[in-house]
N, C-alpha and C. Protein backbone atom coordinates (compact mmCIF):
# COMPACT_ATOMS: atom_id res chain seq x y z
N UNK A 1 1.82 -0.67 -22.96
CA UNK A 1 2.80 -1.66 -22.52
C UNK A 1 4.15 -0.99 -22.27
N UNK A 2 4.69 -1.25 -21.25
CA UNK A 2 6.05 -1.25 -20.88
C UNK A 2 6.88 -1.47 -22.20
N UNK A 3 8.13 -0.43 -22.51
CA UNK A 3 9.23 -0.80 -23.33
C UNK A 3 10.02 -0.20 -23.06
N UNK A 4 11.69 -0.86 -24.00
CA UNK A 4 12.87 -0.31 -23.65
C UNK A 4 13.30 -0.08 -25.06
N UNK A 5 14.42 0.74 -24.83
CA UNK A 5 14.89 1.23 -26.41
C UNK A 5 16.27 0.35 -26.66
N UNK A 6 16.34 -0.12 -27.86
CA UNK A 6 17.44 -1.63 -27.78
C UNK A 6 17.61 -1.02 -29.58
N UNK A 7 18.97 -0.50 -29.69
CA UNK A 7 19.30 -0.61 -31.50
C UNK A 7 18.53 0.71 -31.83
N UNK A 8 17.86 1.42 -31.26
CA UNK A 8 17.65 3.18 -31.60
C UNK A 8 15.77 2.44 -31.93
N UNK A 9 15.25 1.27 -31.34
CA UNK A 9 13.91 1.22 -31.78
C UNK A 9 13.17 0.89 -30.12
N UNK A 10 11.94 0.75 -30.19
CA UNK A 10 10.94 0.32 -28.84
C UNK A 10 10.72 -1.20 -29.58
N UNK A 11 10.80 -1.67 -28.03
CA UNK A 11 10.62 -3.12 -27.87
C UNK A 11 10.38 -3.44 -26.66
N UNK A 12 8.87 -4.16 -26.35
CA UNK A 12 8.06 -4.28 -25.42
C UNK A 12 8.93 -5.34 -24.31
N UNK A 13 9.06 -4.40 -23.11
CA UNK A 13 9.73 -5.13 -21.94
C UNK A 13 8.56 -6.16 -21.55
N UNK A 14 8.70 -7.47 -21.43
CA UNK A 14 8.74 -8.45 -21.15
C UNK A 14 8.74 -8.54 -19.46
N UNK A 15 7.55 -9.36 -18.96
CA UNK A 15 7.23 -9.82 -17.68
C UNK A 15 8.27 -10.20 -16.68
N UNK A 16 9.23 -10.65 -18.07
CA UNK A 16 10.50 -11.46 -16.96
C UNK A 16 11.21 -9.81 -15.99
N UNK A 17 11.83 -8.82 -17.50
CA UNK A 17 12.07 -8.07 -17.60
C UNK A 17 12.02 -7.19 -16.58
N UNK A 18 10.33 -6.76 -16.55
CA UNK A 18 10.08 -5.75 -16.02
C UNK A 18 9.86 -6.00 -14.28
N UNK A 19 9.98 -7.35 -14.06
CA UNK A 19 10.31 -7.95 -12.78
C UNK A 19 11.54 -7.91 -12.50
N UNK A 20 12.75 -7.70 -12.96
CA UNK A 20 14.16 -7.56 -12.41
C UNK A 20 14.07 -6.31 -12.51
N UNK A 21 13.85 -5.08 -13.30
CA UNK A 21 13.41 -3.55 -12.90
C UNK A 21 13.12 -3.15 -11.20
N UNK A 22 12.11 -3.94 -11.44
CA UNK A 22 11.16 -3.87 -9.87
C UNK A 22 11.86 -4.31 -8.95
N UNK A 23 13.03 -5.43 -9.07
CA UNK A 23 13.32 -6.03 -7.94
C UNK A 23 14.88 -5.02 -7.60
N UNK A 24 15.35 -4.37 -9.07
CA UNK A 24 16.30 -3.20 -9.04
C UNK A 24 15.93 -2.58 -7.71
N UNK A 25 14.54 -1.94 -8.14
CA UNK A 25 14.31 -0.67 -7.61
C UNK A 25 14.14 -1.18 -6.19
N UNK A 26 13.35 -1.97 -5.03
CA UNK A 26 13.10 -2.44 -4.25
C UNK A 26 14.47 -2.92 -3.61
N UNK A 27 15.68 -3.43 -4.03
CA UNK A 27 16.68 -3.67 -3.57
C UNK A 27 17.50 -2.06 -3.30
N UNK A 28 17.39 -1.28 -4.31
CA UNK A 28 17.92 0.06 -3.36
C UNK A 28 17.10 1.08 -2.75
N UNK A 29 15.84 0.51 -3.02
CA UNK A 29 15.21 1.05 -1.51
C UNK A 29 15.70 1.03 -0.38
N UNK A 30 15.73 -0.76 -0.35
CA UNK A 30 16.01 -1.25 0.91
C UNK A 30 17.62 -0.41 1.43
N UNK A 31 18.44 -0.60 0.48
CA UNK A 31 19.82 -0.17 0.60
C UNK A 31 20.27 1.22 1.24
N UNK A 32 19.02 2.07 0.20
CA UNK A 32 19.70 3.97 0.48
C UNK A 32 18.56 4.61 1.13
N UNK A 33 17.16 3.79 0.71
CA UNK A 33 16.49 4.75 1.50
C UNK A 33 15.81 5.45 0.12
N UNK A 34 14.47 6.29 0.06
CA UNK A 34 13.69 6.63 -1.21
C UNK A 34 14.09 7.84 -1.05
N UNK A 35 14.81 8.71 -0.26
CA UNK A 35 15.46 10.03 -0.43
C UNK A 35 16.72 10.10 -0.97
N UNK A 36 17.57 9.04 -1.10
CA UNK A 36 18.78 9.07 -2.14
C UNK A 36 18.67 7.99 -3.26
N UNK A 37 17.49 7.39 -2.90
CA UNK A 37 17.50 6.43 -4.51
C UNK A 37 17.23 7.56 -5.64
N UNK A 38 17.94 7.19 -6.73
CA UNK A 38 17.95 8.12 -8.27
C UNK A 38 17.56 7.46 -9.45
N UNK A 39 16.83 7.77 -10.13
CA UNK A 39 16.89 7.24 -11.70
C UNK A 39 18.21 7.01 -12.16
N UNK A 40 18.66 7.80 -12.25
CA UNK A 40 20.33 6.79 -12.31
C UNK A 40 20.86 5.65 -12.44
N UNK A 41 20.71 5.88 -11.41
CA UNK A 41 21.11 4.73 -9.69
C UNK A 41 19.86 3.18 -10.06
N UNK A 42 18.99 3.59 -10.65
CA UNK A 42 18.00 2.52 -11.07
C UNK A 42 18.44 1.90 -12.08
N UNK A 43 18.61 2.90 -13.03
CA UNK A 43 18.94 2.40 -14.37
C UNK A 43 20.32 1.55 -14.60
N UNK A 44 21.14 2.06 -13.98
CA UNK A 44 22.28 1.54 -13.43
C UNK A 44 22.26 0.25 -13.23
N UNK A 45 21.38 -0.23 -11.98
CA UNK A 45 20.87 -1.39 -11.39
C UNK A 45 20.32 -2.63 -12.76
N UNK A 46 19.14 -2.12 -13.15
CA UNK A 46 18.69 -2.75 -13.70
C UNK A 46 19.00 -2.89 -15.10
N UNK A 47 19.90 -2.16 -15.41
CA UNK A 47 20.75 -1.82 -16.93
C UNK A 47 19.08 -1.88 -18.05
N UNK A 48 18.72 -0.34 -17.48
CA UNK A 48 18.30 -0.06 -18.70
C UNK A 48 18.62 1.61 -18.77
N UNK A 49 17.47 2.51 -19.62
CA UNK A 49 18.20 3.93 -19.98
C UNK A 49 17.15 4.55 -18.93
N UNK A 50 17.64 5.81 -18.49
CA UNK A 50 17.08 6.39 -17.54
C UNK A 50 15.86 7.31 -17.94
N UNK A 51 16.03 7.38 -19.66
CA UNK A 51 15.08 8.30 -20.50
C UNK A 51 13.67 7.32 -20.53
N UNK A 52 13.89 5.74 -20.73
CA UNK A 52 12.88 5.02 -20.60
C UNK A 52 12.19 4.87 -19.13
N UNK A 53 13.16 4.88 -18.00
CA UNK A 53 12.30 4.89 -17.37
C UNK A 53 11.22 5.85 -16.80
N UNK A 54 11.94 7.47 -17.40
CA UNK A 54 10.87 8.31 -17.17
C UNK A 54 10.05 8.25 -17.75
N UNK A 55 10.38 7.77 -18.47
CA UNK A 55 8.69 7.77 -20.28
C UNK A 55 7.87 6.48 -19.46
N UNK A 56 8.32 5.33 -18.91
CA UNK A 56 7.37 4.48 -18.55
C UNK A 56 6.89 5.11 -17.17
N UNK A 57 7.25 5.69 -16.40
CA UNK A 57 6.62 5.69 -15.06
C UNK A 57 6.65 7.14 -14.54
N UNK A 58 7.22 8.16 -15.33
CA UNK A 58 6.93 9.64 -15.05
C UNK A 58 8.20 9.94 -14.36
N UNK A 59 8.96 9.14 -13.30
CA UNK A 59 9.76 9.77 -12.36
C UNK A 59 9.55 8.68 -11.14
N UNK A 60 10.25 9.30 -10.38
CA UNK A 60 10.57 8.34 -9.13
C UNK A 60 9.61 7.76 -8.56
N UNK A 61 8.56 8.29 -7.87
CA UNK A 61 7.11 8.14 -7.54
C UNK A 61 6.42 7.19 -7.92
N UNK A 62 6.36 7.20 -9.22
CA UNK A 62 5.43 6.02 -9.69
C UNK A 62 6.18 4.98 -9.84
N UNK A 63 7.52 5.05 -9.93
CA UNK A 63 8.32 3.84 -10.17
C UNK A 63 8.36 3.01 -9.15
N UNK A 64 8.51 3.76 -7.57
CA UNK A 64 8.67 2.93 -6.45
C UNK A 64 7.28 2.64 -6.32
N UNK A 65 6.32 3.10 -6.61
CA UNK A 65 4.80 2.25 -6.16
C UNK A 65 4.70 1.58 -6.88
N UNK A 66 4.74 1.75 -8.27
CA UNK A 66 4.42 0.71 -9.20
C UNK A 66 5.41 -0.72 -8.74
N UNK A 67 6.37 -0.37 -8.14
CA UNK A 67 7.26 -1.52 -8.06
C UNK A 67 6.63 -2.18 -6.62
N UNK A 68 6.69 -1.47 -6.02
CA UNK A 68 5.70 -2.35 -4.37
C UNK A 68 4.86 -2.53 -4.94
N UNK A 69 3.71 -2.69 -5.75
CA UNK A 69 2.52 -3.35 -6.03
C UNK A 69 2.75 -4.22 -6.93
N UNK A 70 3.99 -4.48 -7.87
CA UNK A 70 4.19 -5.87 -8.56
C UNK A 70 4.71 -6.56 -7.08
N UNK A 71 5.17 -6.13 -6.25
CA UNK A 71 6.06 -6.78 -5.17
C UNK A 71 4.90 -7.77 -4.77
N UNK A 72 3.81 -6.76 -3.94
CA UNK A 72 3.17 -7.29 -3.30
C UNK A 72 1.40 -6.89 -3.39
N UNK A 73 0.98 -7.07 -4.76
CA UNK A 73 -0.47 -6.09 -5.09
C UNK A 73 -1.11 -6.17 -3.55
N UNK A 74 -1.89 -4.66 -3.42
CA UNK A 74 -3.30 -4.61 -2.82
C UNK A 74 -4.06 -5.67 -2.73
N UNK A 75 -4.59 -6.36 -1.43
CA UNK A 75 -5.40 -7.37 -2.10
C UNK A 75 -7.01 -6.94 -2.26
N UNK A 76 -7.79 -7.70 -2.39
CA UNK A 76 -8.75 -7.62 -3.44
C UNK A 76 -9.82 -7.87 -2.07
N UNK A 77 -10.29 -6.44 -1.40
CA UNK A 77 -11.71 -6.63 -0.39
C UNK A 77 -12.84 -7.00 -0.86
N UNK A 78 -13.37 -7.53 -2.09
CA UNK A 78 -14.90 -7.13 -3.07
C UNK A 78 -15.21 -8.26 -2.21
N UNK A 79 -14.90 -9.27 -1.95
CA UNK A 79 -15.57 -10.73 -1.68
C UNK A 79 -16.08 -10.67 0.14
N UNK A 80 -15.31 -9.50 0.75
CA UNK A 80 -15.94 -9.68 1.92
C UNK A 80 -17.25 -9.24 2.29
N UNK A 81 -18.03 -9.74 2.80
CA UNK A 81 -19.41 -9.39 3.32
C UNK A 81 -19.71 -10.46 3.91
N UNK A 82 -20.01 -10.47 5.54
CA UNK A 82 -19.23 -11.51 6.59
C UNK A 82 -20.57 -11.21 7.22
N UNK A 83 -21.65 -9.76 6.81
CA UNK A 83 -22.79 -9.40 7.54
C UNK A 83 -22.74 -8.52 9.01
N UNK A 84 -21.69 -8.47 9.81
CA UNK A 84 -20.86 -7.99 10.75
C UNK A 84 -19.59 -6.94 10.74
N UNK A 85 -20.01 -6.03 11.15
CA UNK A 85 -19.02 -4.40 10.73
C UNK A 85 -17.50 -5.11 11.18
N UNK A 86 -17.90 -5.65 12.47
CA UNK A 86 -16.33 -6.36 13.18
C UNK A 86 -15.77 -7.20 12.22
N UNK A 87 -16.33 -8.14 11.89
CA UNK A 87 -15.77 -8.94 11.13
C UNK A 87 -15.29 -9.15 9.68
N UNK A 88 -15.85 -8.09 8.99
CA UNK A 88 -15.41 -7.61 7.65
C UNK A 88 -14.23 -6.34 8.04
N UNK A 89 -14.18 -6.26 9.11
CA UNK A 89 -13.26 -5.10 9.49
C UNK A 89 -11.67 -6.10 9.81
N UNK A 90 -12.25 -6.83 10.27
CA UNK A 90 -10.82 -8.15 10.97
C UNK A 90 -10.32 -9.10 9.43
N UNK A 91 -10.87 -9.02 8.66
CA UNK A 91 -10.77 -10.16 7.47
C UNK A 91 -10.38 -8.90 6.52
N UNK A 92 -10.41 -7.86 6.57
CA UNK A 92 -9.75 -6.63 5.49
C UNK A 92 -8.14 -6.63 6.35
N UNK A 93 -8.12 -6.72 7.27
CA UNK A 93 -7.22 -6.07 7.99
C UNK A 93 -6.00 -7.52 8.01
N UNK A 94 -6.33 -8.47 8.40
CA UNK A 94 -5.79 -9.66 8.14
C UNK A 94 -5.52 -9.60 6.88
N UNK A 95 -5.76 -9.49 5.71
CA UNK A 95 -5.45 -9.74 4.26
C UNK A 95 -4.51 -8.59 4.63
N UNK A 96 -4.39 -7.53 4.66
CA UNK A 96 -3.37 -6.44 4.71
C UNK A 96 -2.13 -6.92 5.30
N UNK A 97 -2.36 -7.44 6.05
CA UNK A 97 -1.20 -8.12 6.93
C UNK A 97 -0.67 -9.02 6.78
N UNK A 98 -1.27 -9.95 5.20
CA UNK A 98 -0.31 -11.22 4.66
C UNK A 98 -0.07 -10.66 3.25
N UNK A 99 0.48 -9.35 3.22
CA UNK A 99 1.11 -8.75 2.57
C UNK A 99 2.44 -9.15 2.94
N UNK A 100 3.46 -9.12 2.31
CA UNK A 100 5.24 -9.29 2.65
C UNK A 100 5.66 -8.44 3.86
N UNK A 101 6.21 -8.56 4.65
CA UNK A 101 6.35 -7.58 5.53
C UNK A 101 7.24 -7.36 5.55
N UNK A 102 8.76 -7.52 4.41
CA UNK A 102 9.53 -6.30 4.17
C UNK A 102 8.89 -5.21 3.24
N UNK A 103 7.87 -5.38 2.60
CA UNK A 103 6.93 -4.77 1.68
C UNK A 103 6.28 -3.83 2.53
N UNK A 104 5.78 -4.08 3.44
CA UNK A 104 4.73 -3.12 4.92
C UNK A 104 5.92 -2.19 5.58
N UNK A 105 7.31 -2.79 5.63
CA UNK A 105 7.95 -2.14 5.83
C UNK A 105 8.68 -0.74 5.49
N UNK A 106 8.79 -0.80 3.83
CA UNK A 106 9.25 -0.21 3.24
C UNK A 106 8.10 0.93 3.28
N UNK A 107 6.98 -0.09 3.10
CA UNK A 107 5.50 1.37 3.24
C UNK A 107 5.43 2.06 3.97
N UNK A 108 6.16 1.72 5.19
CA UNK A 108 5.90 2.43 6.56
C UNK A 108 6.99 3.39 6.32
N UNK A 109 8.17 3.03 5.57
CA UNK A 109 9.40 4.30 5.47
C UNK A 109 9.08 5.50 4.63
N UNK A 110 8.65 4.53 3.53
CA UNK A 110 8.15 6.07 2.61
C UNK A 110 6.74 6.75 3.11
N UNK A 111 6.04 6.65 3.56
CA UNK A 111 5.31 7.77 4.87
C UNK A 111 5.98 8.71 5.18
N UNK A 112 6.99 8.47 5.76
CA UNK A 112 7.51 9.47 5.91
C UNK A 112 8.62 10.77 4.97
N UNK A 113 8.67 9.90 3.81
CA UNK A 113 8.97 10.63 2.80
C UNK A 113 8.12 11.19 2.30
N UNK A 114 6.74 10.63 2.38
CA UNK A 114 5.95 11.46 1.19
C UNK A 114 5.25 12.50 1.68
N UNK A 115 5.66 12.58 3.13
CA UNK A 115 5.47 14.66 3.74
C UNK A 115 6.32 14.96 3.15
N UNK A 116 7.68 14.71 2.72
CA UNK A 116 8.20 15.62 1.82
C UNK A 116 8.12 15.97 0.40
N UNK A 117 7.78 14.39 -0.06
CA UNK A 117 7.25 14.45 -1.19
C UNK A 117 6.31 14.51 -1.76
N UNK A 118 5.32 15.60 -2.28
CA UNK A 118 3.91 15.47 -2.69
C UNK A 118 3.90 14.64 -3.55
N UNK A 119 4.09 14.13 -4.54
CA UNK A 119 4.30 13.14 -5.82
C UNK A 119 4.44 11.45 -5.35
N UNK A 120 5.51 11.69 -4.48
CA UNK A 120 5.16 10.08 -3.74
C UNK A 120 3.42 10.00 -2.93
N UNK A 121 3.79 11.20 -2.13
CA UNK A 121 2.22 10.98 -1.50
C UNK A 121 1.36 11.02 -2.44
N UNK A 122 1.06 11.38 -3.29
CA UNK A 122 0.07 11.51 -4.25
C UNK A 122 -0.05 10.23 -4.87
N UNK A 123 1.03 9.04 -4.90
CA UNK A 123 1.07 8.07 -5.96
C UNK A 123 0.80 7.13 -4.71
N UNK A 124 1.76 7.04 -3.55
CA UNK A 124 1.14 6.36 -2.03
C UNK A 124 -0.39 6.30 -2.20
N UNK A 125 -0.80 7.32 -2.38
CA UNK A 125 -2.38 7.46 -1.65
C UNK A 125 -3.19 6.66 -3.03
N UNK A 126 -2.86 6.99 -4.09
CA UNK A 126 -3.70 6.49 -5.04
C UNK A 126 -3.41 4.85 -5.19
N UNK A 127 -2.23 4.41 -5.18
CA UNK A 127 -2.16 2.81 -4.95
C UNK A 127 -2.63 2.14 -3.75
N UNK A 128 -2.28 3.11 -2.73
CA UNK A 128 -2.77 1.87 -1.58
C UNK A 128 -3.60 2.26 -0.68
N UNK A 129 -3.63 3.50 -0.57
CA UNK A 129 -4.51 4.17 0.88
C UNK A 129 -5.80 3.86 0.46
N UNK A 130 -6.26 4.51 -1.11
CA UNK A 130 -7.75 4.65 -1.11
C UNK A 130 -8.12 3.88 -1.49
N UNK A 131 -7.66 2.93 -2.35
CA UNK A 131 -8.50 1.46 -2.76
C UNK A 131 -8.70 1.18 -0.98
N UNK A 132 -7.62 1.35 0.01
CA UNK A 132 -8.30 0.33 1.33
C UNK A 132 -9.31 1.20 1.96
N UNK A 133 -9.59 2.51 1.65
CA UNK A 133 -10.52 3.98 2.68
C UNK A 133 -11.86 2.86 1.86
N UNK A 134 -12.04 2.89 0.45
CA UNK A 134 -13.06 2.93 -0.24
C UNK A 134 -13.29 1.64 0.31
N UNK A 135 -12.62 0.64 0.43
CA UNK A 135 -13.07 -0.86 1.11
C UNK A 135 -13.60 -0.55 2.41
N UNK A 136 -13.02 0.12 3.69
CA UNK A 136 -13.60 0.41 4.71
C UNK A 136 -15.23 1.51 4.88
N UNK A 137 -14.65 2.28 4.05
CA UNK A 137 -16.14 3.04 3.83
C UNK A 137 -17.41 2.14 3.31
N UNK A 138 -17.28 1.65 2.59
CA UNK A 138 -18.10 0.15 2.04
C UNK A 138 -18.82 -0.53 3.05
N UNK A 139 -18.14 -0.76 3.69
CA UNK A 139 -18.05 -1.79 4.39
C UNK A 139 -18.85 -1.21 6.03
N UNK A 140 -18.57 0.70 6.01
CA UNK A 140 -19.09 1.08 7.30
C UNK A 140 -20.42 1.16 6.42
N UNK A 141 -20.96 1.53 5.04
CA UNK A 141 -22.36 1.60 4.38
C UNK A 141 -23.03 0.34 4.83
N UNK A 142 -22.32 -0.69 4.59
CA UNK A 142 -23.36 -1.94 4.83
C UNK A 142 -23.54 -2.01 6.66
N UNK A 143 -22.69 -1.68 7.52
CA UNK A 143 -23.30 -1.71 8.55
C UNK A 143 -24.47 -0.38 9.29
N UNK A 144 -23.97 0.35 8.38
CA UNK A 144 -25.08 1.75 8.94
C UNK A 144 -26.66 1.16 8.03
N UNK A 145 -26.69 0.56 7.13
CA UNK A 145 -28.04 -0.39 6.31
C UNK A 145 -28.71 -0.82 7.36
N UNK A 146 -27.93 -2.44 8.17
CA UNK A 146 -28.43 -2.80 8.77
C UNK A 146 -28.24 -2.73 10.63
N UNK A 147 -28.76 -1.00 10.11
CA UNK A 147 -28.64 -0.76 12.11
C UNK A 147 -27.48 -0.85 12.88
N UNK A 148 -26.53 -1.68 12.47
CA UNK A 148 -25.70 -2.12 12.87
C UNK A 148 -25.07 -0.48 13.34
N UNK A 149 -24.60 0.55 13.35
CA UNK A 149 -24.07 1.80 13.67
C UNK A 149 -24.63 3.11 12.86
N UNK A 150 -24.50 3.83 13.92
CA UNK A 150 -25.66 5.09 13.16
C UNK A 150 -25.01 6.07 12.23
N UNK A 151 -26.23 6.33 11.20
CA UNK A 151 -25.66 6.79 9.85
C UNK A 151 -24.56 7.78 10.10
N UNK A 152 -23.68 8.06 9.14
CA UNK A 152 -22.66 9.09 9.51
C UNK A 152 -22.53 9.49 10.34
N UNK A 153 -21.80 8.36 11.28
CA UNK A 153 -21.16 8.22 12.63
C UNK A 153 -19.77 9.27 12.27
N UNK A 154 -19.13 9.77 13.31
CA UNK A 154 -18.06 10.74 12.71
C UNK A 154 -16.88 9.92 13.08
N UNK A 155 -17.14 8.49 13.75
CA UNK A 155 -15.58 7.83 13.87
C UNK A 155 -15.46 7.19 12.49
N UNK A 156 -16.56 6.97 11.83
CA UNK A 156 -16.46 6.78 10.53
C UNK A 156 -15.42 7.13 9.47
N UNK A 157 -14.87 9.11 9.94
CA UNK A 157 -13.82 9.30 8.66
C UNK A 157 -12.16 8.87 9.40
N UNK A 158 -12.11 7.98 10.44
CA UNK A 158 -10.77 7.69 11.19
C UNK A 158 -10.48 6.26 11.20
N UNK A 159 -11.64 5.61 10.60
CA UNK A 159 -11.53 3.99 10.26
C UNK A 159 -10.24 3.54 9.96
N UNK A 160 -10.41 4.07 8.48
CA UNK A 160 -9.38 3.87 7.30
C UNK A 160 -8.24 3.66 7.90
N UNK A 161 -7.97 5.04 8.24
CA UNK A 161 -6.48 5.73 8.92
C UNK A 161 -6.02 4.43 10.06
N UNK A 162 -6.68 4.42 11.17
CA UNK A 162 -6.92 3.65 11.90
C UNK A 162 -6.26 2.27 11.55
N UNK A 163 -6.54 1.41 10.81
CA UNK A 163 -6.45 0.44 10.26
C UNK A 163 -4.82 0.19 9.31
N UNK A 164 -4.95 1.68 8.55
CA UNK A 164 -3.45 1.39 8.10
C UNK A 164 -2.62 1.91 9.04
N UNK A 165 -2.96 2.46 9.82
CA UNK A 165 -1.58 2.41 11.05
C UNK A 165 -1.33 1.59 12.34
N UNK A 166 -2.64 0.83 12.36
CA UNK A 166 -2.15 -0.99 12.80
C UNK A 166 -1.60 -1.86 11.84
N UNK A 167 -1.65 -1.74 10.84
CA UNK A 167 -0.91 -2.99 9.81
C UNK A 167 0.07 -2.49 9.27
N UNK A 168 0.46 -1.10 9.08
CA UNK A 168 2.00 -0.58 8.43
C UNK A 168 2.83 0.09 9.26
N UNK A 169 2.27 0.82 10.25
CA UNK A 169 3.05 1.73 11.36
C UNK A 169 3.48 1.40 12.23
N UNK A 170 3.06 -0.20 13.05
CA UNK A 170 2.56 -0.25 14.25
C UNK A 170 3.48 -1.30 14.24
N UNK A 171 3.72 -2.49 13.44
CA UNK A 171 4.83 -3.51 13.27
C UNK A 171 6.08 -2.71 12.86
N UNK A 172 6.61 -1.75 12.28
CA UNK A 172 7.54 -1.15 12.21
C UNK A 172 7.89 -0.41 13.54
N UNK A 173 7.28 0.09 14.40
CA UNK A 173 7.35 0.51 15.51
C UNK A 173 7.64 -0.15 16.94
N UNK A 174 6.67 -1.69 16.79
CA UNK A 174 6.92 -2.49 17.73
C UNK A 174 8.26 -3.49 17.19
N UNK A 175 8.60 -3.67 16.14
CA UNK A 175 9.22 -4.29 15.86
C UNK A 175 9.01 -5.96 15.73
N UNK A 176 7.80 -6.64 15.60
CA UNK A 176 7.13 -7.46 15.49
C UNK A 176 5.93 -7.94 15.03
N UNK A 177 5.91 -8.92 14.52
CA UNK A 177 4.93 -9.16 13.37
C UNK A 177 3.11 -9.05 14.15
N UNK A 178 2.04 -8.35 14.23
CA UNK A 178 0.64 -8.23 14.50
C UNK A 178 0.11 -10.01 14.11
N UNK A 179 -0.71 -9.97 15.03
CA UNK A 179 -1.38 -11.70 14.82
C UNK A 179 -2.94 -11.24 14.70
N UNK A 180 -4.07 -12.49 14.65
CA UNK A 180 -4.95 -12.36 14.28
C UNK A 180 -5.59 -11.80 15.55
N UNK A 181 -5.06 -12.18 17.13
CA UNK A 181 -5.92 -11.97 18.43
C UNK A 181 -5.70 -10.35 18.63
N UNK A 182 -4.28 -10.05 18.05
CA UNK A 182 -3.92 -8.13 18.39
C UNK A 182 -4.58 -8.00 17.70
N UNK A 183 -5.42 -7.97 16.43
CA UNK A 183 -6.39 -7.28 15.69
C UNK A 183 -7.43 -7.08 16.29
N UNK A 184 -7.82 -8.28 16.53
CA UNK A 184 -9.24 -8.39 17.09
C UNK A 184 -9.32 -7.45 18.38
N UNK A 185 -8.42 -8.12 19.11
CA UNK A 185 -8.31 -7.42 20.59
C UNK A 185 -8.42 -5.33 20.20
N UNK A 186 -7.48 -4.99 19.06
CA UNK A 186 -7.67 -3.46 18.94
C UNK A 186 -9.24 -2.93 18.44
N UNK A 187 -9.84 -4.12 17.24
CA UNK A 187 -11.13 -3.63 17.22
C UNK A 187 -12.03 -3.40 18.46
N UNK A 188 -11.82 -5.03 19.00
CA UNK A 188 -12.94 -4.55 20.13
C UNK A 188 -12.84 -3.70 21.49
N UNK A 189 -11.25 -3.04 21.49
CA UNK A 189 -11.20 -2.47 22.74
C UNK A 189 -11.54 -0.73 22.12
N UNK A 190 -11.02 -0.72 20.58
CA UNK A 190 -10.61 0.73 20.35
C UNK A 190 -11.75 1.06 18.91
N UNK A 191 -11.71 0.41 18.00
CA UNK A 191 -12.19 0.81 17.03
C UNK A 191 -14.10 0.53 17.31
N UNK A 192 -13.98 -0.51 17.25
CA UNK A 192 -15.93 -0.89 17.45
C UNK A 192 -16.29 0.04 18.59
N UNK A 193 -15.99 0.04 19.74
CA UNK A 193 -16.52 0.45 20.71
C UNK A 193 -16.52 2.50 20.38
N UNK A 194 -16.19 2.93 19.43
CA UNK A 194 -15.83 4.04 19.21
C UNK A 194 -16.75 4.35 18.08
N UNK A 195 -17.74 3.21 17.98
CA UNK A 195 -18.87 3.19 16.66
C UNK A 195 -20.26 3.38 18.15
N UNK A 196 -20.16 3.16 19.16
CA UNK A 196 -20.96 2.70 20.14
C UNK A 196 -21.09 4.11 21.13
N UNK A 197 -20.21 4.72 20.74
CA UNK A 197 -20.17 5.87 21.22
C UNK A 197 -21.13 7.07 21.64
C-alpha cells in the first residue's frame, strides 16, 4: 500500500489522497511537459515529501504511468470474441478510444520522450503497449484457428503498432477526435486487407 511519512511514522495514503497526487502529477504534465516535470516540482504540488515519492513509485517513470492509469485504466479486452478478426479488431480499438483524450494525448507526448527515456519507455510499454500487443495477438490466434488468416502471417507482428498509432498518434496529429466509420474504414482499406495479402 501506498504511504506518506506524517510525525517521523508511515501512514497509509488514502484513495482520496493518492488521487490528488495523480491529479498533481497530470496537471504539470500538462503544464511543463515530462522533460521538465521533477519530483520536486511534484511534491511541491501535491504537498507531500519527495523521499516518499521515490520509495512509492521508484522515480519519475512510474509515477507518470502509474498516474495515467488511475487517470484513465487500460480497458479490459478479455470479453471480446465477436468470432470475426475485423470485428474484435474494431471493438478493441473503439474501447481505446473512449479513453479521455487529454489522457491519449499526453500518451502521444511522452512517446516521444521515452526515445529519450529508457525508464519511461520501459514503464510506457509495460502499462499500456503490451497488455494491448497481447490483446491483439489473441485475438490474431483465434482468427488463424478458424481459417480466418494464415498461420503466422508476418502483418501479424505490425497489428499492435498499427492500432496504437491510429488511436494515440493519429488524433494528436490530425488534431481531431477518430469516430467509429475512420476505424472501420482504416481496417478495411489498410489493416485486413494486409492479412489477405
Amino acid at each position: 500500500m501506498s504511504s506518506v511519512e506524517q510525525g517521523g511514522r508511515r501512514t497509509r495514503l488514502s484513495p482520496e489522497r493518492e488521487a490528488e497526487l495523480y491529479t498533481a502529477v497530470l496537471e504539470l504534465l500538462g503544464e511543463v511537459g515530462y522533460e521538465a516535470l521533477t519530483m520536486p516540482g511534484v511534491a511541491a504540488r501535491s504537498r507531500s515529501s519527495t523521499a516518499t515519492l521515490y520509495r512509492q513509485w521508484g522515480g519519475k517513470p512510474g509515477l507518470v504511468a502509474a498516474a495515467l492509469m488511475h487517470r484513465s485504466p487500460l480497458p479490459d479486452f478479455s470479453d471480446i470474441d465477436t468470432g470475426s478478426l475485423r470485428e474484435d479488431l474494431l471493438a478493441m480499438t473503439l474501447r481505446v478510444l473512449a479513453i479521455a483524450p487529454e489522457v491519449r494525448k499526453l500518451m502521444a507526448g511522452l512517446a516521444h520522450a521515452a526515445m529519450a527515456d529508457q525508464d519511461l519507455g520501459t514503464a510506457m510499454r509495460a502499462k499500456f503497449a503490451q497488455p494491448g500487443e497481447v490483446a491483439v495477438q489473441e485475438a490474431l490466434r483465434r482468427a488463424e484457428i478458424r481459417g480466418e488468416i494464415a498461420q503466422g502471417h508476418p502483418a501479424g507482428q505490425f497489428a499492435g503498432h498499427l492500432l496504437i498509432a491510429l488511436t494515440i498518434v493519429l488524433p494528436s496529429l490530425d488534431g481531431r477526435e477518430l469516430d467509429a466509420a475512420y476505424v472501420a474504414e482504416f481496417l478495411d482499406v489498410v489493416l485486413i486487407p494486409a492479412f489477405r495479402g
